[in-house]
N, C-alpha and C. Protein backbone atom coordinates (compact mmCIF):
# COMPACT_ATOMS: atom_id res chain seq x y z
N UNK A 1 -37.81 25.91 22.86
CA UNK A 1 -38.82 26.76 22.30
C UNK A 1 -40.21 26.16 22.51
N UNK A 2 -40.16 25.40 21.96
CA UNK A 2 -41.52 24.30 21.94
C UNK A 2 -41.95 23.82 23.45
N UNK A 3 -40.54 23.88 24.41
CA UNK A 3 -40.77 23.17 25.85
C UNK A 3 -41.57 23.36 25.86
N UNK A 4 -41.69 24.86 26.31
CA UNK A 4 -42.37 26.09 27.57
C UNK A 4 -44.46 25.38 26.83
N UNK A 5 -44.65 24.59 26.01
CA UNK A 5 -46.18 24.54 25.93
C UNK A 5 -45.99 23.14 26.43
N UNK A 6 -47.44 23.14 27.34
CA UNK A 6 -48.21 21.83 27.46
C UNK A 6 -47.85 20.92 25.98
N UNK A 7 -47.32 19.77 26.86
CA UNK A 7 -47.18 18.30 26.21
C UNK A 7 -47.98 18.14 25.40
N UNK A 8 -49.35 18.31 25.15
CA UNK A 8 -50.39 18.31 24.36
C UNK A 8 -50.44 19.10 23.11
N UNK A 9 -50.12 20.28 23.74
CA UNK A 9 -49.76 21.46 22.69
C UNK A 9 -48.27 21.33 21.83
N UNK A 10 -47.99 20.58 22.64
CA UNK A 10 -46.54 20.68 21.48
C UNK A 10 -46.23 19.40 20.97
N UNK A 11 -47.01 18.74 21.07
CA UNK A 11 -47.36 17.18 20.19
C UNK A 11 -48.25 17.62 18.75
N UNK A 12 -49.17 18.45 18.79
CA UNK A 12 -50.11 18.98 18.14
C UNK A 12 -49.33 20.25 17.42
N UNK A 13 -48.37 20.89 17.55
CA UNK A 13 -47.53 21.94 16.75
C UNK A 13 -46.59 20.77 16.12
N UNK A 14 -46.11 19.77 16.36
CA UNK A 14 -45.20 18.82 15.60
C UNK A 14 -45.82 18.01 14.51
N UNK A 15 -47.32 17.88 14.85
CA UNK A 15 -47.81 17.25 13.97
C UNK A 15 -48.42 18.46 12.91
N UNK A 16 -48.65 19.41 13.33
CA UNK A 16 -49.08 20.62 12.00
C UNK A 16 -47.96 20.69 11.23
N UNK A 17 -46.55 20.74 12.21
CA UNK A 17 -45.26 20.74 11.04
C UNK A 17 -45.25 19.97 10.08
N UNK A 18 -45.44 18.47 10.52
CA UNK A 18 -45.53 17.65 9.24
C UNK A 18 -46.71 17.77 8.19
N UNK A 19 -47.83 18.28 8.72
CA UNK A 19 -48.85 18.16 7.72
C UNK A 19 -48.07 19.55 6.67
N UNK A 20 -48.04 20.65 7.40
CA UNK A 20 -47.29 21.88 6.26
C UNK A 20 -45.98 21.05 5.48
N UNK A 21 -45.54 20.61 6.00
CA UNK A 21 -44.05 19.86 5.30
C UNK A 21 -44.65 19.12 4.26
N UNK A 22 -45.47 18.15 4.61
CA UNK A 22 -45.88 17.32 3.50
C UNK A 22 -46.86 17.88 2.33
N UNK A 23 -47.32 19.55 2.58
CA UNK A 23 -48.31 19.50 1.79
C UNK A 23 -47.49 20.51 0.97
N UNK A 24 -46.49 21.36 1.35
CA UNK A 24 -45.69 21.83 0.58
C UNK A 24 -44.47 20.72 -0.29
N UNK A 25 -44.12 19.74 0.20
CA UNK A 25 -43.49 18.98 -0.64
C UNK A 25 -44.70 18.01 -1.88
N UNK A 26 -45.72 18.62 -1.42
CA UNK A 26 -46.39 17.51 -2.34
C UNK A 26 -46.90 18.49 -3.32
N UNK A 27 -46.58 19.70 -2.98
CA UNK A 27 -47.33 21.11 -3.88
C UNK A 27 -46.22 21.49 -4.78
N UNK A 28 -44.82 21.57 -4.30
CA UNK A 28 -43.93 22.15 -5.17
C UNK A 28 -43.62 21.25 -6.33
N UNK A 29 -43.95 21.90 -7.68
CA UNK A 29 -44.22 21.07 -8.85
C UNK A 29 -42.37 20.74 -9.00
N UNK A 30 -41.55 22.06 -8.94
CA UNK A 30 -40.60 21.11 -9.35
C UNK A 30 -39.81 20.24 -8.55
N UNK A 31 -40.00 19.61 -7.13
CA UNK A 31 -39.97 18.38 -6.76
C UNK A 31 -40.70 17.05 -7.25
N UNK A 32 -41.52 17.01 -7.97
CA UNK A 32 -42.18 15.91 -8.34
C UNK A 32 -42.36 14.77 -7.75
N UNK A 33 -42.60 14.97 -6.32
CA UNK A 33 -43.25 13.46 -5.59
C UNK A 33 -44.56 13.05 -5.81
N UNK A 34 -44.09 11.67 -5.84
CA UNK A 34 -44.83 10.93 -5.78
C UNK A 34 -45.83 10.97 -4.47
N UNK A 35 -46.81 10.59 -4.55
CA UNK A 35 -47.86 11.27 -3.44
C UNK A 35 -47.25 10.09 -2.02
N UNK A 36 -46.68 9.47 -2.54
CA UNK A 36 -46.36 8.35 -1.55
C UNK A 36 -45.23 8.73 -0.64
N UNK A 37 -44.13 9.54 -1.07
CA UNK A 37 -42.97 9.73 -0.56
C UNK A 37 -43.31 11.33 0.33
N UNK A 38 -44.07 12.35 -0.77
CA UNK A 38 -44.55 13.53 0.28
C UNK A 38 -44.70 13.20 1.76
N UNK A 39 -45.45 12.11 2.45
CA UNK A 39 -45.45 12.50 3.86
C UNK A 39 -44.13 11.64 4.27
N UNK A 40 -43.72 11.03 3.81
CA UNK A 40 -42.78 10.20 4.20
C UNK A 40 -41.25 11.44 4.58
N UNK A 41 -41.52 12.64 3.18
CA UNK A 41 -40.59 13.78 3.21
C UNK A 41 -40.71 14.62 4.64
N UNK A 42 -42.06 14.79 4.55
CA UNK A 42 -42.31 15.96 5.71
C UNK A 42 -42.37 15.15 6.96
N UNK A 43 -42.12 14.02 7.14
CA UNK A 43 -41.73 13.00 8.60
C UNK A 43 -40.51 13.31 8.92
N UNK A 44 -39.88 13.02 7.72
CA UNK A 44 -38.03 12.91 8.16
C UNK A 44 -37.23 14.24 8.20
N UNK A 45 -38.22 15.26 7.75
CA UNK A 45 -38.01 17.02 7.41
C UNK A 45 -38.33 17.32 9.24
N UNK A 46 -39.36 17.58 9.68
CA UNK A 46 -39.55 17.68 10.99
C UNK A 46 -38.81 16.78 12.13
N UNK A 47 -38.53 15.31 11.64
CA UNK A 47 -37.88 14.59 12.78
C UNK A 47 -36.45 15.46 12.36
N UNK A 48 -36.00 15.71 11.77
CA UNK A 48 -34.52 16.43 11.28
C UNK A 48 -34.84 17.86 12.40
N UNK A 49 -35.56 18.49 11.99
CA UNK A 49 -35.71 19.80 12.30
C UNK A 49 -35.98 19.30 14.16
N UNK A 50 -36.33 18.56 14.79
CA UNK A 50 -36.62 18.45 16.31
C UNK A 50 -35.17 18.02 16.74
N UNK A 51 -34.89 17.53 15.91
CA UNK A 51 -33.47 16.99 16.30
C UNK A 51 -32.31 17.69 16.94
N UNK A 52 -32.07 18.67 15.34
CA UNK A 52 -31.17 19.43 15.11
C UNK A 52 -31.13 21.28 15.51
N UNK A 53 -32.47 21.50 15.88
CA UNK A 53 -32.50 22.67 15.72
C UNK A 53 -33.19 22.93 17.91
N UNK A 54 -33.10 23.79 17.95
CA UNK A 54 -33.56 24.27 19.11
C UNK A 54 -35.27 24.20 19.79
N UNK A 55 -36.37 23.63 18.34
CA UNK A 55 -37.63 23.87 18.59
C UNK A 55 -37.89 22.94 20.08
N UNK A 56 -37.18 21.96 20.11
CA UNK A 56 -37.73 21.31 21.03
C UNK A 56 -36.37 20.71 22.52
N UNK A 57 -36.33 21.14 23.57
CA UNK A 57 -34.99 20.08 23.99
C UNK A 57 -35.31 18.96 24.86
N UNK A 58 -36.50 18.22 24.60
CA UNK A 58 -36.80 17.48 24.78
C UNK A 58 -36.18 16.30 24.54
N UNK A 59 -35.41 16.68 23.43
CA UNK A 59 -34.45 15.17 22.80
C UNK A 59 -33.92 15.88 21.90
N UNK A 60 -32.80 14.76 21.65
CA UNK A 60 -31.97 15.47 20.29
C UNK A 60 -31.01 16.52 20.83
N UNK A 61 -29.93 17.03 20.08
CA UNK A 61 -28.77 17.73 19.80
C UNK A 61 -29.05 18.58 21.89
N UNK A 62 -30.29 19.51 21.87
CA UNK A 62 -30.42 19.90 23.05
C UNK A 62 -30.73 19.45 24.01
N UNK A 63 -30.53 18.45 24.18
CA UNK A 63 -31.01 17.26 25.31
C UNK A 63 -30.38 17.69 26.85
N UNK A 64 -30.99 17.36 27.90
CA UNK A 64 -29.94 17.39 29.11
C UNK A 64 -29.25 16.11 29.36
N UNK A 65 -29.93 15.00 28.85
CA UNK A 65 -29.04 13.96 28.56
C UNK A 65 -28.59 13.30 27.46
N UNK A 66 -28.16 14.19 26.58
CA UNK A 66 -27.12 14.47 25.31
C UNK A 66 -26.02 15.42 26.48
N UNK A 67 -26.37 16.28 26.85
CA UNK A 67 -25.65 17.25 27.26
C UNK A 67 -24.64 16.57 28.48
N UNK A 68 -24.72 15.16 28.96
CA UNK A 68 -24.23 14.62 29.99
C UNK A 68 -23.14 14.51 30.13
């Protein structure tokens, strides 16, 4: 999904993911993080999500060398 943009562009959509990840985990009152763990959440929320899901097959689960 993510391939098909310039390297640039899709370094810069991975990093907006985490900023939305972290600012919604740091917004939803009944999670109660600590301001310290919020980005630490929305790091391991997006590295999960590149991993596991189709946004990127650059690496992870869709890999061509996973796929070997």
């Amino acid at each position: 999904m993510l391939d098909k943009l310039h390297p640039e562009v899709r370094h810069l959509v991975l990093i907006l993911i985490v900023v939305a990840l972290t600012w919604l985990a740091a917004s939803i009152p009944a999670l109660n993080l600590d301001p310290l763990w919020a980005p630490l959440a929305g790091g391991v929320v997006t590295a999960l999500l590149a991993y596991f899901t189709p946004l990127t097959r650059q690496y992870g689960v869709g890999s061509a060398r996973r796929n070997q």
